[in-house]
C-alpha atoms as a PDB file:
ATOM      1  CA  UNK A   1       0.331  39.562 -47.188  1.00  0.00           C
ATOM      2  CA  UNK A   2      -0.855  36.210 -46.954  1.00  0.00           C
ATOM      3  CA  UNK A   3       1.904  33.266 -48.412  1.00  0.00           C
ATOM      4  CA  UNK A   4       0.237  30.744 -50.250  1.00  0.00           C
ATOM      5  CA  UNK A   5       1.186  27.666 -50.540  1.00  0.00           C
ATOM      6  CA  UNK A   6       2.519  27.632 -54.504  1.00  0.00           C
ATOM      7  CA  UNK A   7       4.218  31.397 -53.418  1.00  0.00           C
ATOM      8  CA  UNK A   8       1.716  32.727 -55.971  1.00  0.00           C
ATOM      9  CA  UNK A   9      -0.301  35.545 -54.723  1.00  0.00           C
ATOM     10  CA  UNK A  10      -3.826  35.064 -54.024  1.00  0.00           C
ATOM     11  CA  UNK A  11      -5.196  36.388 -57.264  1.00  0.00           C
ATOM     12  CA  UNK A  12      -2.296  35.205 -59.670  1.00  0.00           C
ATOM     13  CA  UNK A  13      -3.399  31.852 -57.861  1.00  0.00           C
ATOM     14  CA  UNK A  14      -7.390  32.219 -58.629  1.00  0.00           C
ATOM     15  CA  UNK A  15      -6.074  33.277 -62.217  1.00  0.00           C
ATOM     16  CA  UNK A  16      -3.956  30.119 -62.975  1.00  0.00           C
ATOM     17  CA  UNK A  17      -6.718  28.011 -61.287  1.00  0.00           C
ATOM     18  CA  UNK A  18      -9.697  29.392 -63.358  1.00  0.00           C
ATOM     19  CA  UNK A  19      -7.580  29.228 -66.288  1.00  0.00           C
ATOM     20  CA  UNK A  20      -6.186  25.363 -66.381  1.00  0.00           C
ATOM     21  CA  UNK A  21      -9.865  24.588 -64.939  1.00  0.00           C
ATOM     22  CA  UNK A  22     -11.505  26.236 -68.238  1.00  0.00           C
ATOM     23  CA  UNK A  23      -8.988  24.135 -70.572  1.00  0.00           C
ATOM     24  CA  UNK A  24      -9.971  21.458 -68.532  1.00  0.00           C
ATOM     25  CA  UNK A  25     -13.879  21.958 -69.240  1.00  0.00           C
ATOM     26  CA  UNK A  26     -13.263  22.818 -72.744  1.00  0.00           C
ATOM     27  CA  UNK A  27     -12.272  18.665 -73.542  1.00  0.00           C
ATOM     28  CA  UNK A  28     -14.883  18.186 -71.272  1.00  0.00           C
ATOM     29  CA  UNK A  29     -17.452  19.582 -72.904  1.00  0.00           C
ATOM     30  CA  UNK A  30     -16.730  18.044 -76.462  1.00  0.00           C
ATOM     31  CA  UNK A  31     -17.128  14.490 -74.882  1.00  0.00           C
ATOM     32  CA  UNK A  32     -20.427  15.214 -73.380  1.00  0.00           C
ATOM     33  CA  UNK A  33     -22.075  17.112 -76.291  1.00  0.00           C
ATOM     34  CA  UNK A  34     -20.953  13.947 -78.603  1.00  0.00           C
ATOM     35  CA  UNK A  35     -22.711  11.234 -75.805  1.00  0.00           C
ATOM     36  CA  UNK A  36     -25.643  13.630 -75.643  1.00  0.00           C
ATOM     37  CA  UNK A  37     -26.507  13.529 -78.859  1.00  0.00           C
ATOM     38  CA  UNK A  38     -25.606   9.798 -79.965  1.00  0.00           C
ATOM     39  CA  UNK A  39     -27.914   8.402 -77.084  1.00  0.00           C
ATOM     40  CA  UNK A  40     -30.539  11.098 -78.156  1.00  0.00           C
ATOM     41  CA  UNK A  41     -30.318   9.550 -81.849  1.00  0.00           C
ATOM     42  CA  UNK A  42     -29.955   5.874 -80.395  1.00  0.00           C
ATOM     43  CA  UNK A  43     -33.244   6.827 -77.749  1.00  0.00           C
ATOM     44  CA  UNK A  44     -35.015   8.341 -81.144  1.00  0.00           C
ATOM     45  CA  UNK A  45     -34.578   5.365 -83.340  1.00  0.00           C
ATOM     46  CA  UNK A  46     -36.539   3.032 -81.144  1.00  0.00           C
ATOM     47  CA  UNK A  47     -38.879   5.156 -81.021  1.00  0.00           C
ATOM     48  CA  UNK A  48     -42.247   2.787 -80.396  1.00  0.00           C
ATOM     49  CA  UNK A  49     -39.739   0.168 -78.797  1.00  0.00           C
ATOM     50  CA  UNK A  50     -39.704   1.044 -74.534  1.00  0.00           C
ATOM     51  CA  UNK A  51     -37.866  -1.720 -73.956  1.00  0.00           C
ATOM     52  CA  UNK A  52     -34.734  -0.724 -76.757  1.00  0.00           C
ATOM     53  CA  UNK A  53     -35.265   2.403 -75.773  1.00  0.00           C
ATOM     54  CA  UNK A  54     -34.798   1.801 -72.008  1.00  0.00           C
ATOM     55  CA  UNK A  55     -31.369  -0.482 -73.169  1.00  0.00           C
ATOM     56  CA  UNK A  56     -30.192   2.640 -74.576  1.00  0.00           C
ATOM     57  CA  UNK A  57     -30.531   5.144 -71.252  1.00  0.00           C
ATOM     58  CA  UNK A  58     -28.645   2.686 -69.227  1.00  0.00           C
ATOM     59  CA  UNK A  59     -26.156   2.421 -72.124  1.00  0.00           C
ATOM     60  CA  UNK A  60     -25.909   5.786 -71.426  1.00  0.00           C
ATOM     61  CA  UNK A  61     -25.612   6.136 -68.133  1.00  0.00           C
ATOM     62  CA  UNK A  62     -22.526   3.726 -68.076  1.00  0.00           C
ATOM     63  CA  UNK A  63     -21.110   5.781 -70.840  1.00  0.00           C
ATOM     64  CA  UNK A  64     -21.063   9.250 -68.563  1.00  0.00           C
ATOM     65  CA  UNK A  65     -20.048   7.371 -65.542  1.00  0.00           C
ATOM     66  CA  UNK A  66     -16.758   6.333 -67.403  1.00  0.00           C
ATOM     67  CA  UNK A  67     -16.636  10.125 -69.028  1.00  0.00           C
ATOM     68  CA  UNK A  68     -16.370  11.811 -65.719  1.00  0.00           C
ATOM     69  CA  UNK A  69     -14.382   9.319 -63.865  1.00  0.00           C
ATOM     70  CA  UNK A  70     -12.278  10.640 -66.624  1.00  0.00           C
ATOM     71  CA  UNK A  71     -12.904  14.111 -66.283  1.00  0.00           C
ATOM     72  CA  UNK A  72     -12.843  13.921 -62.838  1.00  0.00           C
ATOM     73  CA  UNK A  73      -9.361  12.427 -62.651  1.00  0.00           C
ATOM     74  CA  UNK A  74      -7.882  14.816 -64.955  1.00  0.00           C
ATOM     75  CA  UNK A  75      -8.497  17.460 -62.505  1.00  0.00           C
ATOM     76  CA  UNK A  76      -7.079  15.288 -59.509  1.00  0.00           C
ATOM     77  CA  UNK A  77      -3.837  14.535 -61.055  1.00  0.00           C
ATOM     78  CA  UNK A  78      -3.506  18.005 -61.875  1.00  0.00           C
ATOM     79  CA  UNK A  79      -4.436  20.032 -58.952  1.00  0.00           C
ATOM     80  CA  UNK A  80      -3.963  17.682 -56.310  1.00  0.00           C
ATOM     81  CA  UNK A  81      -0.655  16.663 -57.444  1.00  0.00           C
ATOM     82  CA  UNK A  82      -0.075  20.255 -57.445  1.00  0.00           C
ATOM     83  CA  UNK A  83      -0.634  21.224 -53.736  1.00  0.00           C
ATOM     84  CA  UNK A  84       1.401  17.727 -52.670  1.00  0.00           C
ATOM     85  CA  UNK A  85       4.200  18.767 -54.717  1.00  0.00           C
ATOM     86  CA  UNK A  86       3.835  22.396 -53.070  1.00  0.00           C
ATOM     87  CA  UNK A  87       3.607  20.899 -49.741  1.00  0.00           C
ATOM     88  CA  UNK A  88       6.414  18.776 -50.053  1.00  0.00           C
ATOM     89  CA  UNK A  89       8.935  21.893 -51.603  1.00  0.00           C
ATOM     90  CA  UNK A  90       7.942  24.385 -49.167  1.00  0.00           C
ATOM     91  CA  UNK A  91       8.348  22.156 -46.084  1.00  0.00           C
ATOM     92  CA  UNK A  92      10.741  19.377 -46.826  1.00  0.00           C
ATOM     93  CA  UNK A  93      10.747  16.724 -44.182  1.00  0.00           C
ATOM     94  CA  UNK A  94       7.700  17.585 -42.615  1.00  0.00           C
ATOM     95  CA  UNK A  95       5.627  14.781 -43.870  1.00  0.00           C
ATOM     96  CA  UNK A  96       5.986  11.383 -45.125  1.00  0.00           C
ATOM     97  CA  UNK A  97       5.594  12.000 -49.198  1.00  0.00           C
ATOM     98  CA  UNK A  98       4.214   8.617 -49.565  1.00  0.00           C
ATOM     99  CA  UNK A  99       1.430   8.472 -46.551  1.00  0.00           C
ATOM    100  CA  UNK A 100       0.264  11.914 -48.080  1.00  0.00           C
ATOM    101  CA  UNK A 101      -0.001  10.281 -51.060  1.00  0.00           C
ATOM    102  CA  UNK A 102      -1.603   7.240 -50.176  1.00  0.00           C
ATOM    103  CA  UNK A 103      -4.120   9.144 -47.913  1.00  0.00           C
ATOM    104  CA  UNK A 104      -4.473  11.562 -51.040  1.00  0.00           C
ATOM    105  CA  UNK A 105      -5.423   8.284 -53.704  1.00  0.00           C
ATOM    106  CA  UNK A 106      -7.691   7.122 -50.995  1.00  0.00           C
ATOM    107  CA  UNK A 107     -10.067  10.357 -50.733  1.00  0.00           C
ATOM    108  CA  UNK A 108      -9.954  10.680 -54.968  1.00  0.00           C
ATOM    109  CA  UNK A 109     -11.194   7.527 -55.376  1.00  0.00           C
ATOM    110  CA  UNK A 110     -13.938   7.665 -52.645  1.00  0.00           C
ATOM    111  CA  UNK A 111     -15.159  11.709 -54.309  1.00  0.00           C
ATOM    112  CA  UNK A 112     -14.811  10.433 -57.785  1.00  0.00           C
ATOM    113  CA  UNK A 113     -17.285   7.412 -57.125  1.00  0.00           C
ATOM    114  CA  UNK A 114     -19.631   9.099 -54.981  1.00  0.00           C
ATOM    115  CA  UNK A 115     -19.783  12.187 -57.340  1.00  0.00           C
ATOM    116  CA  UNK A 116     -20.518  10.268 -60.006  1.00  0.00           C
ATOM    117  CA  UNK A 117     -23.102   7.723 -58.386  1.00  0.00           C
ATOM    118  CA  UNK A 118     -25.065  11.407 -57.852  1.00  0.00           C
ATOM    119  CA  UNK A 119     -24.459  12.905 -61.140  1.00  0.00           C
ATOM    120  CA  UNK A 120     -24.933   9.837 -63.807  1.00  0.00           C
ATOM    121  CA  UNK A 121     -28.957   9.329 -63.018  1.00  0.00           C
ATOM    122  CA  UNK A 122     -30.017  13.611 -63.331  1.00  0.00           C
ATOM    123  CA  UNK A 123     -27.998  14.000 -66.208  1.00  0.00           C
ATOM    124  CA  UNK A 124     -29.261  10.795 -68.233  1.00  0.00           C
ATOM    125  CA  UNK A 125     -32.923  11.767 -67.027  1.00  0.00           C
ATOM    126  CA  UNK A 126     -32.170  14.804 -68.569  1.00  0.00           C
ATOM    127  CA  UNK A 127     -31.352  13.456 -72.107  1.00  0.00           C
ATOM    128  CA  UNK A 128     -34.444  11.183 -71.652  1.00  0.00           C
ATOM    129  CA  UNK A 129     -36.788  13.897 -71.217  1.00  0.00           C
ATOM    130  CA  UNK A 130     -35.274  16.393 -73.922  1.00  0.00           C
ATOM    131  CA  UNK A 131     -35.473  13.402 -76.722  1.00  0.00           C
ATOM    132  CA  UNK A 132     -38.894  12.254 -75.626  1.00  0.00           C
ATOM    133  CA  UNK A 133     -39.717  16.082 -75.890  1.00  0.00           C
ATOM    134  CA  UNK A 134     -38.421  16.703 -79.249  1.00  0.00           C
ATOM    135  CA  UNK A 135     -40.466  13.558 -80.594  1.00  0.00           C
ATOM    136  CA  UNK A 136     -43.508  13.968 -79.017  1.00  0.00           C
ATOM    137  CA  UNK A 137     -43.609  17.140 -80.761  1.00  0.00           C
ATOM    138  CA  UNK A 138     -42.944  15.833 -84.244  1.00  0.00           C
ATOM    139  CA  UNK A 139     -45.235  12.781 -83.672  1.00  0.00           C
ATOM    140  CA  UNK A 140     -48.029  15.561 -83.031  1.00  0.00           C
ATOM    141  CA  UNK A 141     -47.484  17.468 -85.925  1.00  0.00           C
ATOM    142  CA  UNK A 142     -46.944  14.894 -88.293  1.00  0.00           C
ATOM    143  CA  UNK A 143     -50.118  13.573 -87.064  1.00  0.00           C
ATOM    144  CA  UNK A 144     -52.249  16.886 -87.826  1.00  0.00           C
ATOM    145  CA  UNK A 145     -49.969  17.091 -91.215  1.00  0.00           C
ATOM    146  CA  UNK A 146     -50.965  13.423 -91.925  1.00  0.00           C
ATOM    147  CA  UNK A 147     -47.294  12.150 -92.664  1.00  0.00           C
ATOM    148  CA  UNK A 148     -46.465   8.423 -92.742  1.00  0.00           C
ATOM    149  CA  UNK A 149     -44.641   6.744 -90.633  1.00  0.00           C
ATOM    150  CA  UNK A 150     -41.432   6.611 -92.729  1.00  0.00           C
ATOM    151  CA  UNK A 151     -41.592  10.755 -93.077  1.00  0.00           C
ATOM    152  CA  UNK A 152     -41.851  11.036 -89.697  1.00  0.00           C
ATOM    153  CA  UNK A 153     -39.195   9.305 -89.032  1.00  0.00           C
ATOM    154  CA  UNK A 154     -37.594  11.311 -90.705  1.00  0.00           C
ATOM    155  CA  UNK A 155     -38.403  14.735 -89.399  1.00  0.00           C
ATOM    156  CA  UNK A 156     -38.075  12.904 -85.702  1.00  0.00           C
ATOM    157  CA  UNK A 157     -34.623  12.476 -86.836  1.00  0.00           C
ATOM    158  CA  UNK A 158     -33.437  15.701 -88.621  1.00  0.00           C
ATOM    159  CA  UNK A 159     -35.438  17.203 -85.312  1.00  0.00           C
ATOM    160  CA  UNK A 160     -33.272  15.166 -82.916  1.00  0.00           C
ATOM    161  CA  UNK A 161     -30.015  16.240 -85.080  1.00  0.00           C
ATOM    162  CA  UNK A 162     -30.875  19.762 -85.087  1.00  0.00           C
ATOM    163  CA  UNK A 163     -32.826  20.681 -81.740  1.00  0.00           C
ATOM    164  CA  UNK A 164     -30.890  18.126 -79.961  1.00  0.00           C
ATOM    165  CA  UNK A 165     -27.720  19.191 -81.493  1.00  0.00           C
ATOM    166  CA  UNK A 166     -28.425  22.714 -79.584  1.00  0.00           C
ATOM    167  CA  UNK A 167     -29.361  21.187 -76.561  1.00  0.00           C
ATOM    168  CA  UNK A 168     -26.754  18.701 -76.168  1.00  0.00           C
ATOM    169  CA  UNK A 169     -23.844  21.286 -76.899  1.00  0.00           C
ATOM    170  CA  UNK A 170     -25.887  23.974 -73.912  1.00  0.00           C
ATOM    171  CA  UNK A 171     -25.836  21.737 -71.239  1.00  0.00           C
ATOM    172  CA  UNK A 172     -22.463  19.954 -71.954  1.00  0.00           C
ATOM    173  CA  UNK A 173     -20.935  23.308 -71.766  1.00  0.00           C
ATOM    174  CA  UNK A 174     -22.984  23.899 -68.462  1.00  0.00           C
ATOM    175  CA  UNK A 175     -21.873  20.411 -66.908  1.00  0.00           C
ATOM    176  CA  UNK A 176     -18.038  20.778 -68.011  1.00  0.00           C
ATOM    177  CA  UNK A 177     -18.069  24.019 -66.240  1.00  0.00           C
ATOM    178  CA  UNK A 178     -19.468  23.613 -62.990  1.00  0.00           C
ATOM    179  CA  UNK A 179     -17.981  19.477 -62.891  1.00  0.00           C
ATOM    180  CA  UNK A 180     -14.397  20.395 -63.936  1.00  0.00           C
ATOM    181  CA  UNK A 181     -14.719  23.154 -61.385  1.00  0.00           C
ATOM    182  CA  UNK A 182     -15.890  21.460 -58.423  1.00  0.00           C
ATOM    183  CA  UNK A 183     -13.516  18.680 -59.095  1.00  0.00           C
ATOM    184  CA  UNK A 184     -10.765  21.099 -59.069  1.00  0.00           C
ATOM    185  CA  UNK A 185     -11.604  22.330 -55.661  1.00  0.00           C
ATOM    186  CA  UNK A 186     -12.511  19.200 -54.210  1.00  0.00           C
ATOM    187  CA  UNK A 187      -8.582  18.063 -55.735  1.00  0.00           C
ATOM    188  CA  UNK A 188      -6.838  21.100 -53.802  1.00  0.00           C
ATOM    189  CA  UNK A 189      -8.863  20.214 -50.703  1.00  0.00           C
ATOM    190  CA  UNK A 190      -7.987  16.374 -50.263  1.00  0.00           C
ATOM    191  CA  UNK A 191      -4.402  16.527 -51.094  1.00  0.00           C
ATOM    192  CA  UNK A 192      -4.157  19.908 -48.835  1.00  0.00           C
ATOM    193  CA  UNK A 193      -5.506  17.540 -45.975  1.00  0.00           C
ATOM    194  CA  UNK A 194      -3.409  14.746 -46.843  1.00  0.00           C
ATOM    195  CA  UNK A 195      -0.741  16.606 -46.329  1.00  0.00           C
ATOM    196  CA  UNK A 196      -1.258  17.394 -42.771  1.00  0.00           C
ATOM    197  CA  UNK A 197       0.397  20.654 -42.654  1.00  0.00           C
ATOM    198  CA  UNK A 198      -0.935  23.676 -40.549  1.00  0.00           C
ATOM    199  CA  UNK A 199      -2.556  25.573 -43.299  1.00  0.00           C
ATOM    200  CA  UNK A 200      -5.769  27.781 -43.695  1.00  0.00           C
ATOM    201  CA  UNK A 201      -8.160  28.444 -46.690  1.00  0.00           C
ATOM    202  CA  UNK A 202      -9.249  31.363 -48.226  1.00  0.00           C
ATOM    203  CA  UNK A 203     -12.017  32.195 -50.833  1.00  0.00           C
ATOM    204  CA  UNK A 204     -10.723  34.439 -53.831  1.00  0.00           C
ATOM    205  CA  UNK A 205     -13.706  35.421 -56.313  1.00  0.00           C
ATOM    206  CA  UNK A 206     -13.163  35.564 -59.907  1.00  0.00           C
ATOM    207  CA  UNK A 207     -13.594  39.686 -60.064  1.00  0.00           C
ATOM    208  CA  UNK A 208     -15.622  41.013 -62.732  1.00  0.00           C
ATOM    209  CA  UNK A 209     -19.432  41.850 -63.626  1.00  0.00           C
ATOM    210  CA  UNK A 210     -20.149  37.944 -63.975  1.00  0.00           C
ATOM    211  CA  UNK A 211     -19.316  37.260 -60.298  1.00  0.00           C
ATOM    212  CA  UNK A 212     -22.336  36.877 -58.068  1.00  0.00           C
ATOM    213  CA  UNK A 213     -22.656  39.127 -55.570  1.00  0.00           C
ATOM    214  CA  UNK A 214     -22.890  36.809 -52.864  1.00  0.00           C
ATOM    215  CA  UNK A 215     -19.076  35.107 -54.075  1.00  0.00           C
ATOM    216  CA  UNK A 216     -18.141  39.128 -54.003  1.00  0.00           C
ATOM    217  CA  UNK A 217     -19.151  39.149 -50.930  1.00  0.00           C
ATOM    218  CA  UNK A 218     -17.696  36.159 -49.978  1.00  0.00           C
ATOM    219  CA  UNK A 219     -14.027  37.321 -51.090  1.00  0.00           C
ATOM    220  CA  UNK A 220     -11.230  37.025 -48.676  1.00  0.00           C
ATOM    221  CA  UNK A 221     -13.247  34.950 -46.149  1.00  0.00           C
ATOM    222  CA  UNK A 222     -10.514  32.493 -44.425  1.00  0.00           C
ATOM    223  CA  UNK A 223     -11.420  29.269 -42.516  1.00  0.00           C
ATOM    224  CA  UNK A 224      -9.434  26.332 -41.140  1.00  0.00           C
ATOM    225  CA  UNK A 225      -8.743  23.606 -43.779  1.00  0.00           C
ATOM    226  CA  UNK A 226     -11.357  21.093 -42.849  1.00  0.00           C
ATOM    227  CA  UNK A 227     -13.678  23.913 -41.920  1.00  0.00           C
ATOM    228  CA  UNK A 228     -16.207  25.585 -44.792  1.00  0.00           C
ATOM    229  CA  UNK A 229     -16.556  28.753 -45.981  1.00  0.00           C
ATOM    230  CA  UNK A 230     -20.140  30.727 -45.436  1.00  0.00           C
ATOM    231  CA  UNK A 231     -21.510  31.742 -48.810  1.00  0.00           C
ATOM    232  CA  UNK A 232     -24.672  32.638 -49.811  1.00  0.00           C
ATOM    233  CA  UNK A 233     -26.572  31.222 -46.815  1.00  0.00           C
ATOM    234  CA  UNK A 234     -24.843  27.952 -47.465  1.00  0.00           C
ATOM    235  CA  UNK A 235     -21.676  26.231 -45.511  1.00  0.00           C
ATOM    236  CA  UNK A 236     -19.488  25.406 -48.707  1.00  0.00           C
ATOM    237  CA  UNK A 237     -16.175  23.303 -48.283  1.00  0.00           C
ATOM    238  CA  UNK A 238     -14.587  25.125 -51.086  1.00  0.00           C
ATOM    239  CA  UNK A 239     -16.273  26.642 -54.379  1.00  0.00           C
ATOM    240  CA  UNK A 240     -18.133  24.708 -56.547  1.00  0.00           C
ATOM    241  CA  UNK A 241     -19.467  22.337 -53.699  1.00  0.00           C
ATOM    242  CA  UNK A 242     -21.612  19.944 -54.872  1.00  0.00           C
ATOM    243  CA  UNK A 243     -23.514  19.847 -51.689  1.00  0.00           C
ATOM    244  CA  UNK A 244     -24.077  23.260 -52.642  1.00  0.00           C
ATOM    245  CA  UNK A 245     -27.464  24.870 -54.346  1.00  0.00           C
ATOM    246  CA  UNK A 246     -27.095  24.895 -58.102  1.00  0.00           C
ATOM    247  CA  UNK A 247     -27.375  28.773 -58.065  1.00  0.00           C
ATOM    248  CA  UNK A 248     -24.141  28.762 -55.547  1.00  0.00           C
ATOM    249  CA  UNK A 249     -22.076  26.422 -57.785  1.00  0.00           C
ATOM    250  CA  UNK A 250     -23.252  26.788 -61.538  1.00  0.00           C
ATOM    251  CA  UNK A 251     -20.614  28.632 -63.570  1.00  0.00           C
ATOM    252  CA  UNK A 252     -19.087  29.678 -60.471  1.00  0.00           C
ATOM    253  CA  UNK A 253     -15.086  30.940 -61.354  1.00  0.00           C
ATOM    254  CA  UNK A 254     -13.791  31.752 -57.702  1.00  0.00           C
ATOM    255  CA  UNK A 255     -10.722  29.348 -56.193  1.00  0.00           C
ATOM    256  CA  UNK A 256     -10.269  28.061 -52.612  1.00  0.00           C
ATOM    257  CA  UNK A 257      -6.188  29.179 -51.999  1.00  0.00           C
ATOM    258  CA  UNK A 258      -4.620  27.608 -49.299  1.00  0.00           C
ATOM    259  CA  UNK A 259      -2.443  29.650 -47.137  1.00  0.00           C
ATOM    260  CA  UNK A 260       0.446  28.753 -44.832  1.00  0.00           C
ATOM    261  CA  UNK A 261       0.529  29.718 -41.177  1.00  0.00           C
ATOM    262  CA  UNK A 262       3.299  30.448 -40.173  1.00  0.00           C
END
């Protein structure tokens, strides 16, 4: 049987991974669907302003990026400080604690700003193009229903509070999932390689009717550390890859293990 590097076996170490990753998401998730829906209200109530209106996306958009630098460190300090404090009880002496660590900080901070330079933009555009939805369609009806402009503001903004309210709690939940997640993964990975140790990977799918077949498929694959795992007809570096399609990486529950050789 393989050892891995906590000592826990490869399933008991998918289970504790999917389950601090979901409490993870689950704070996650109730920051996003808040920002969602206040910059939907803010983007509704200019409403015949483009310039306010534009104000309040990039208002936005600095508002995520400081939400999942956040998130995104909460997972680091939890599951990479995990595998370097592994590393360092199962082979004491092998490595400087401090280089690892230093070498570790340095690869966080360069993922966490380039993940979320890529993910700020699509998700803002997103909340752009929900709340100009959601008006256009009350503007339209109030129109044929000959409201004034003070009752439509009003149904634009019971709309927004309502529809948006939906919307904005369905894709936070979608975004802490698959973010909290990948940033997990990405966490093991970096402070694994920091480490330098002689170690291998291996993919462990979540088992159960929700897993895809491809990440069933997938289970038990083992590559070199800085190599990637095969999945799906894509080269992942661990699950939840964000170089990976979003039908590879969406919702996906499976955990890179790392595994000593001996």
């Amino acid at each position: 049987m393989a050892k891995t590097l906590t000592g826990l076996s490869l399933s008991q170490e998918q289970a504790y991974q999917e389950r601090e990753t979901e409490k993870l998401a689950r704070r996650m998730e109730r920051s996003f669907t808040r920002e969602i829906l206040k910059a939907m209200r803010e983007f509704a109530e200019y409403d015949g302003n483009p310039g306010k209106q534009s104000q309040a996306m990039a208002e936005h958009k600095d508002r995520l990026a400081k939400l999942l630098e956040r998130d995104y460190s909460r997972a680091f300090d939890l599951f990479g400080a995990r595998v370097l404090r592994a590393g360092e009880k199962a082979h004491p002496g092998r490595w400087e604690t401090k280089n690892a660590q230093d070498e570790f900080d340095r690869m966080r901070q360069a993922w966490i700003a380039q993940m979320v330079g890529q993910k700020v933009t699509p998700i803002a555009g997103t909340t752009e193009k929900q709340a100009k939805r959601i008006i256009n369609d009350i503007v339209a009806q109030a129109t044929i229903d000959g409201l004034s402009e003070a009752a439509t503001g009003d149904r634009i903004r019971k709309a927004i509070n309502e529809q948006g309210g939906l919307l904005a709690r369905g894709r936070s939940r979608v975004i802490a999932r698959t973010e909290t997640h990948s940033s997990a993964n990405a966490a093991g990975q970096e402070a694994a390689q920091a480490t330098g140790l002689d170690m291998q990977k291996e993919w462990v799918s979540a088992r159960g009717p929700r897993t895809r077949e491809d990440h069933s498929e997938a289970d038990g694959q083992s590559v070199d550390l800085a190599a990637s795992f095969f999945v799906g007809g894509e080269e992942l570096r661990y699950p939840g890859d964000p170089n990976g399609s979003a039908g590879n990486i969406i919702n996906c529950r499976c955990a890179s293990v790392h595994v000593v050789l001996d």
